[in-house]
Protein backbone atom coordinates (compact mmCIF):
# COMPACT_ATOMS: atom_id res chain seq x y z
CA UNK A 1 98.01 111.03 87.99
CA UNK A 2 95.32 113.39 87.02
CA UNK A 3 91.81 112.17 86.52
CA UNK A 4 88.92 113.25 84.47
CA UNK A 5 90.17 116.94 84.57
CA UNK A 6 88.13 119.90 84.55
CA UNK A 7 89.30 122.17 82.24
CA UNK A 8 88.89 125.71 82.84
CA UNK A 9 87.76 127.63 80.12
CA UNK A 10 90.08 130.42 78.53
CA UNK A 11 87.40 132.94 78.26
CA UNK A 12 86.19 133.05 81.30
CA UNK A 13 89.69 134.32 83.20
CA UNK A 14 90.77 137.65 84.02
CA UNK A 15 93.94 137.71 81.63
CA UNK A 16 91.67 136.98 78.52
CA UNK A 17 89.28 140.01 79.48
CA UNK A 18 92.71 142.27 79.85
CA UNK A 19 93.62 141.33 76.34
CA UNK A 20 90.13 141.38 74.55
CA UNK A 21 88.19 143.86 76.00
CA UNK A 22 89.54 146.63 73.97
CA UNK A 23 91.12 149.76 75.08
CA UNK A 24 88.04 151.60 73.71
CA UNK A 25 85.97 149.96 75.38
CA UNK A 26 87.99 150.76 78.51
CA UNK A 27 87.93 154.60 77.37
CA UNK A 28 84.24 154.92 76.78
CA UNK A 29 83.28 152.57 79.94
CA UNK A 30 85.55 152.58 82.36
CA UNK A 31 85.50 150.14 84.65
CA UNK A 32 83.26 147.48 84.47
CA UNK A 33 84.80 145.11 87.32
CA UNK A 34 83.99 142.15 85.21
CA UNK A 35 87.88 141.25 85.78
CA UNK A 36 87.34 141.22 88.96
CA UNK A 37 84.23 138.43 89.00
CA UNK A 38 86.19 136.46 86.32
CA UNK A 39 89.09 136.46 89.02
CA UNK A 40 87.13 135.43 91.81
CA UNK A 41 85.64 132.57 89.63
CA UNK A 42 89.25 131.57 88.93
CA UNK A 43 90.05 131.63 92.41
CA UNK A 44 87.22 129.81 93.15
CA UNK A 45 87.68 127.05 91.17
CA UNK A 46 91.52 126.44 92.13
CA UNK A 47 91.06 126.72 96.05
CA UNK A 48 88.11 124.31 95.80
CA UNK A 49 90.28 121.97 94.43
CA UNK A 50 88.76 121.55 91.00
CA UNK A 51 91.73 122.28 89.28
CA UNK A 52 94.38 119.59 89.97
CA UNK A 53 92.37 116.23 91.27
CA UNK A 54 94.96 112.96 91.12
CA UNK A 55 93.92 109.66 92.00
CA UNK A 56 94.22 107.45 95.51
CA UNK A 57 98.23 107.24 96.06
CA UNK A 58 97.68 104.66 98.39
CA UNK A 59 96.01 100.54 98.02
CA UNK A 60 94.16 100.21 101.40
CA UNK A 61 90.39 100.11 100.71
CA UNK A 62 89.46 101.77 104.29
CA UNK A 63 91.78 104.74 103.43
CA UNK A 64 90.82 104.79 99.99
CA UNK A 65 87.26 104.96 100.89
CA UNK A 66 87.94 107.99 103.72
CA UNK A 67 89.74 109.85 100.52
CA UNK A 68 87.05 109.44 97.99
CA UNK A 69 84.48 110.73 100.68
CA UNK A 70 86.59 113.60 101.64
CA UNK A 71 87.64 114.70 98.18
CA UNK A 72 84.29 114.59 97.34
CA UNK A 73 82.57 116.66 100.14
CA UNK A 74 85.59 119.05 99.19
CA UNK A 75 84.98 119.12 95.46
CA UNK A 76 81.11 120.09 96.20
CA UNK A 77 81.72 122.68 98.60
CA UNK A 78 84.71 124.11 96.30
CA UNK A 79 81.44 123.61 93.30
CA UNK A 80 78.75 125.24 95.00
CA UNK A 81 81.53 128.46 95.31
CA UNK A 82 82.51 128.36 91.84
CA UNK A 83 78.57 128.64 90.92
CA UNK A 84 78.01 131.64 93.67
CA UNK A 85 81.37 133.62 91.97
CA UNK A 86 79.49 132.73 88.11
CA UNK A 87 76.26 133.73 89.30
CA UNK A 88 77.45 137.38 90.70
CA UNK A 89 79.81 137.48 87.33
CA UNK A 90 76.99 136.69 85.38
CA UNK A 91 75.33 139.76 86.74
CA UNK A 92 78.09 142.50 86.29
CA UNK A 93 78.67 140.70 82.99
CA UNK A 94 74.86 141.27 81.59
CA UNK A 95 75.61 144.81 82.69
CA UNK A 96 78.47 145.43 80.83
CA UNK A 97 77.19 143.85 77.95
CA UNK A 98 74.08 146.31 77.95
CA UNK A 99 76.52 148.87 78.45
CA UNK A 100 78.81 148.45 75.69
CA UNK A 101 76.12 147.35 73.06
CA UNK A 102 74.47 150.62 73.94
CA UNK A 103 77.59 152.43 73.43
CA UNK A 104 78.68 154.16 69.71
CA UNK A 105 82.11 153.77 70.71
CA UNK A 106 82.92 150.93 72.06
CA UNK A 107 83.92 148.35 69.23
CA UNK A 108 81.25 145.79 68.30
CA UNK A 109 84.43 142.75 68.67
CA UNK A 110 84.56 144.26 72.57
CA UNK A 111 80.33 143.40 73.08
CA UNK A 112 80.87 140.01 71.17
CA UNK A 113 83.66 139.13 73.72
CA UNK A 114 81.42 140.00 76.98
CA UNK A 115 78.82 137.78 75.01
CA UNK A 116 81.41 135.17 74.64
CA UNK A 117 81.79 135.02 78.78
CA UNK A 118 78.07 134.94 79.09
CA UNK A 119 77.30 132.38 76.88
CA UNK A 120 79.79 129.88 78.73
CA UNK A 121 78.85 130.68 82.02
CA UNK A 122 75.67 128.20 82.26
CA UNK A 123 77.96 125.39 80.67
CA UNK A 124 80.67 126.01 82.97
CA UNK A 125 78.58 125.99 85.72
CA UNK A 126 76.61 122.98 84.76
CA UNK A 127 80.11 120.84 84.45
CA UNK A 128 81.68 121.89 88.00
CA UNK A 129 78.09 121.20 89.34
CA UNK A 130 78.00 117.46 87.93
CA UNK A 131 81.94 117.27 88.88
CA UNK A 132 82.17 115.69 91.62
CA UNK A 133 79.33 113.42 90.82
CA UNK A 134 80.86 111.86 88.17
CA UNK A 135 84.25 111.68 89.01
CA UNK A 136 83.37 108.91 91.44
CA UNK A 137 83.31 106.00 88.83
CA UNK A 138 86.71 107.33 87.19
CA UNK A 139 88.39 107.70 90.64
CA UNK A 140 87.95 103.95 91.88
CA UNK A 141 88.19 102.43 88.41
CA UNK A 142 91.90 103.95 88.79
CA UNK A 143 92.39 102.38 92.20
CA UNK A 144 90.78 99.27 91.08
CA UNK A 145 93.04 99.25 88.17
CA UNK A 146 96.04 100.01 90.85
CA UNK A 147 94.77 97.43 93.56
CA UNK A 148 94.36 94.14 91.24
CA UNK A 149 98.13 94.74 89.78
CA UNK A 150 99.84 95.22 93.62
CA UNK A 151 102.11 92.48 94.86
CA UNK A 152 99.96 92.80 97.85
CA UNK A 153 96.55 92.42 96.38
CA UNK A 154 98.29 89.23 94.57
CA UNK A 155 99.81 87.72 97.54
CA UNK A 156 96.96 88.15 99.32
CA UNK A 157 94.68 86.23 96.58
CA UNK A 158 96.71 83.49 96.44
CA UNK A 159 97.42 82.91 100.01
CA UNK A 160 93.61 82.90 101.16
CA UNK A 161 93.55 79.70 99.32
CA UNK A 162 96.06 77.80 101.26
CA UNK A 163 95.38 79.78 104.58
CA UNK A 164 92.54 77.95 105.42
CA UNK A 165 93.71 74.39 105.43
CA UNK A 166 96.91 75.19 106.86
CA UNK A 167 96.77 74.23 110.38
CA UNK A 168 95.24 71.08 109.69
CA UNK A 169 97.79 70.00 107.44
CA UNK A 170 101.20 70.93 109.50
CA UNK A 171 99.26 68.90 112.22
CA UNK A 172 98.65 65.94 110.44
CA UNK A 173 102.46 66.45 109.39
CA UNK A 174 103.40 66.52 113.26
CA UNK A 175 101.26 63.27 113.71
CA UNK A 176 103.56 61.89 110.87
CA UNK A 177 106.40 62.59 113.24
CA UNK A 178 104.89 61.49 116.78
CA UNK A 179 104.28 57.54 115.06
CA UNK A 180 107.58 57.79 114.87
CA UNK A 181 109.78 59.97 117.37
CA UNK A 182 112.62 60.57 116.14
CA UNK A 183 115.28 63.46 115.51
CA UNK A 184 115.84 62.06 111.58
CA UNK A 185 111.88 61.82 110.98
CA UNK A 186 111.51 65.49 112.04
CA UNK A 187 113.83 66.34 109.43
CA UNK A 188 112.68 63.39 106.77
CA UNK A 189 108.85 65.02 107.45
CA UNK A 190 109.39 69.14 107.73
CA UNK A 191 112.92 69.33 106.26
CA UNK A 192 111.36 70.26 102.45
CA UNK A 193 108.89 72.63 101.55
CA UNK A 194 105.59 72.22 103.11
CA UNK A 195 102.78 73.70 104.98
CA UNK A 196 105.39 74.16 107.53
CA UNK A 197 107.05 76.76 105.72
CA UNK A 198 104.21 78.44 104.27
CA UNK A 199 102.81 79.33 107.27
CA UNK A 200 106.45 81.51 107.87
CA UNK A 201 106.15 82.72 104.29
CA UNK A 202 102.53 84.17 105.33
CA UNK A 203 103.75 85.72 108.49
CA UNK A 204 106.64 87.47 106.19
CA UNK A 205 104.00 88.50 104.02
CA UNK A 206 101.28 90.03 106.39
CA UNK A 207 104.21 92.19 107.83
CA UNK A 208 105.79 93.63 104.43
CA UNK A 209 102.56 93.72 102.42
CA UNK A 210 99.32 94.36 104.88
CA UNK A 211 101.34 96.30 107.58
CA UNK A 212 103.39 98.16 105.00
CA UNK A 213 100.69 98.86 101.85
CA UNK A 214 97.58 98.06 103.98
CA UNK A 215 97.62 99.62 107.65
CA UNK A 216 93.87 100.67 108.13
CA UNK A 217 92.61 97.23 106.71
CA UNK A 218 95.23 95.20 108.12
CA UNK A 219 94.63 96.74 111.82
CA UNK A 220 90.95 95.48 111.43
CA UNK A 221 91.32 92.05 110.99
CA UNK A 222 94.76 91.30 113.02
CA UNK A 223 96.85 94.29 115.35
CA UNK A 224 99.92 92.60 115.71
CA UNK A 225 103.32 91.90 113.92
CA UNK A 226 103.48 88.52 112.49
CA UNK A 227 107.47 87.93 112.53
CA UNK A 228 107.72 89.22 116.24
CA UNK A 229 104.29 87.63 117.78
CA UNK A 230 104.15 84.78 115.95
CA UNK A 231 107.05 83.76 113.95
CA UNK A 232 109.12 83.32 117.62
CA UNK A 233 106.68 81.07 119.00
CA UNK A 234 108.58 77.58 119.87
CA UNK A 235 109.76 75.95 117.33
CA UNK A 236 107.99 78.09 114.15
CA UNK A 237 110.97 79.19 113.16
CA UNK A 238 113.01 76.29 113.47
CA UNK A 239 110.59 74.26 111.68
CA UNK A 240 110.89 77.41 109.18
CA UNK A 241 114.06 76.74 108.54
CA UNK A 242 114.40 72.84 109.04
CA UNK A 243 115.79 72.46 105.52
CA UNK A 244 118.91 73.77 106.84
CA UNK A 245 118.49 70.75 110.04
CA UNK A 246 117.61 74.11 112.71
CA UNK A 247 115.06 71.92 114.62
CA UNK A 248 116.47 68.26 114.12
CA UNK A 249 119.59 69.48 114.62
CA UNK A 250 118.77 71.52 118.26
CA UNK A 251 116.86 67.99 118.93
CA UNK A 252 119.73 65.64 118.43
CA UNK A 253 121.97 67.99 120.88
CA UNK A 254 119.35 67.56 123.82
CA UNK A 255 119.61 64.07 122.77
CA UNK A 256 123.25 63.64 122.91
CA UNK A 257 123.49 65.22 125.84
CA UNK A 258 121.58 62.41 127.58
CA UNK A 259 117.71 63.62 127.28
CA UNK A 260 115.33 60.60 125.94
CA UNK A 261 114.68 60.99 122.06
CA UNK A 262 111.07 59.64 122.31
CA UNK A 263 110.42 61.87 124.78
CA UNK A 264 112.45 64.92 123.32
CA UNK A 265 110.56 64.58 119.90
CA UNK A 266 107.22 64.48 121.58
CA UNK A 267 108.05 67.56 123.87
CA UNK A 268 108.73 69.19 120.81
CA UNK A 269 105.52 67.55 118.94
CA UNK A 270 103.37 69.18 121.80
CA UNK A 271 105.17 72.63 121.70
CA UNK A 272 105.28 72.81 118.05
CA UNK A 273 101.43 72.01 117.29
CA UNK A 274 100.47 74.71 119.97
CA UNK A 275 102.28 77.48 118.52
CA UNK A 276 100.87 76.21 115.30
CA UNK A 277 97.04 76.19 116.66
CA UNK A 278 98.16 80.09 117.98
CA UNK A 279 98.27 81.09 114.48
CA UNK A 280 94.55 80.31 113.70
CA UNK A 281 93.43 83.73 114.55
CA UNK A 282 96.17 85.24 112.06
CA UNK A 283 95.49 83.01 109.12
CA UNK A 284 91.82 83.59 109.83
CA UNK A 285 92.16 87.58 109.75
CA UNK A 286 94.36 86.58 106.32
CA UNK A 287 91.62 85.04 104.65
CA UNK A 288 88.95 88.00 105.44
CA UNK A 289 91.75 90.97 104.71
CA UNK A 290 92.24 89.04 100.98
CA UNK A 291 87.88 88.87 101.27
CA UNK A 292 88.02 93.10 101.32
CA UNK A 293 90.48 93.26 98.80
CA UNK A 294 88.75 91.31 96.36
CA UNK A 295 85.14 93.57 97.36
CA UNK A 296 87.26 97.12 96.96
């Protein structure tokens, strides 16, 4: 999507000069090479990138950032040439305006045309110069806009709320289960939604949404894959999917195979609130990744 466009003006290119200048003019002049200085203008403006500027295609606020700076360096360099091409028109321009108003031939429309191109060279030069400038505002104001309606930048907002109290409340959950040891009360305490489960949800979501739409910010905070390094530490993902008995029911097989329930379920107590503590660092690096969304 384009944003705040420059537009280029008509009489300052090379194929408006072709058709206005007159073949009088042409005659009783000759060559006056201002279609040549309006061409190099043209192809000034174009290869320094002023004439087709679209907005961020991306949501990360690190790459953003590294776009904005480097469009902007680009569109002052590619401003500063467009001003050197005007300012050596603007010379061969005065000239054949002095020529052709001096002349008996050349038709007074052919002067008022060369007068036409000086007149909007200032202007145009003036705009390109305060380009890049002021493009700044209208460029994030579009990514804003883009960022705030993202699934990721919405996920993201709602999940730093829960992240931070999650840990504590899947262990007082397991402590729920340790007072009483037993295969059922795993399942009567994690087998509906829970905590539990939205830790899982999280890891899902750091891996499809940050990964996937948010590399360069995601990498800062946390480097690694949340449904490889964390979701398969023991008993997450059981615990993930307890309302379908995964845990309880891998529990009640060690038990009837002859393995002590009290001491199963507290094996698995032990396991399962370490692999939950492991996850501190990740729901930690959730909670500031969701704090540079909301600053970008």
């Amino acid at each position: 999507m384009a944003i705040l466009k420059v537009d280029y003006p008509a009489v300052l290119t090379r194929a408006a000069w072709d058709k206005k200048k007159g073949l009088a003019a042409k005659l009783a002049v000759g060559k006056t090479d201002v279609g040549a200085y309006l061409l190099a203008v043209e192809v000034a403006f174009k290869s320094g990138g002023l004439a087709d500027v679209s907005e961020f295609a991306g949501l990360d606020p690190i790459e953003y950032k590294a776009y904005e700076t480097e469009l902007i360096k680009k569109l002052t360099k590619g401003a500063k040439a467009v001003a050197t091409a005007l300012g050596n028109l603007k010379v061969v321009a005065t000239a054949a305006h002095s020529t052709f108003a001096a002349s008996k031939v050349v038709p007074k429309s052919s002067t008022a045309y060369v007068k036409s191109i000086l007149d909007q060279i200032e202007p145009f030069k003036n705009l390109v110069a305060q380009y890049p400038a002021g493009l700044v505002p209208s460029l994030l104001k579009a990514y804003r806009t883009k960022l705030r309606a993202s699934s990721a930048y919405i996920a993201f907002k709602a999940t730093a709320v829960s992240a931070p109290g999650l840990t504590l409340k899947i262990v007082n959950m397991v402590k729920k289960v340790e007072a009483k040891p037993t295969t059922a009360n795993v399942n009567a305490v994690f087998g509906g939604d829970g905590p539990h489960r939205m830790l899982t949800t999280t890891f899902q979501t750091w891996d499809q949404l940050a990964k996937a739409k948010l590399p360069t910010l995601a990498a800062k905070h946390w480097a690694g894959t949340a449904m490889k390094d964390l979701f398969e530490l023991p008993h997450l993902k059981e615990i993930g999917n307890e309302a379908n008995g995964d845990a309880s029911g891998k529990l009640a097989a060690l038990v009837q195979a002859g393995q002590d329930e009290k001491r199963v379920v507290r094996k698995f107590c032990l396991e399962y609130s370490g692999s939950v503590l492991k996850t501190d660092a990740f729901l930690k690096a959730v909670v500031a990744l969701a704090a540079d969304l909301e600053k970008a």
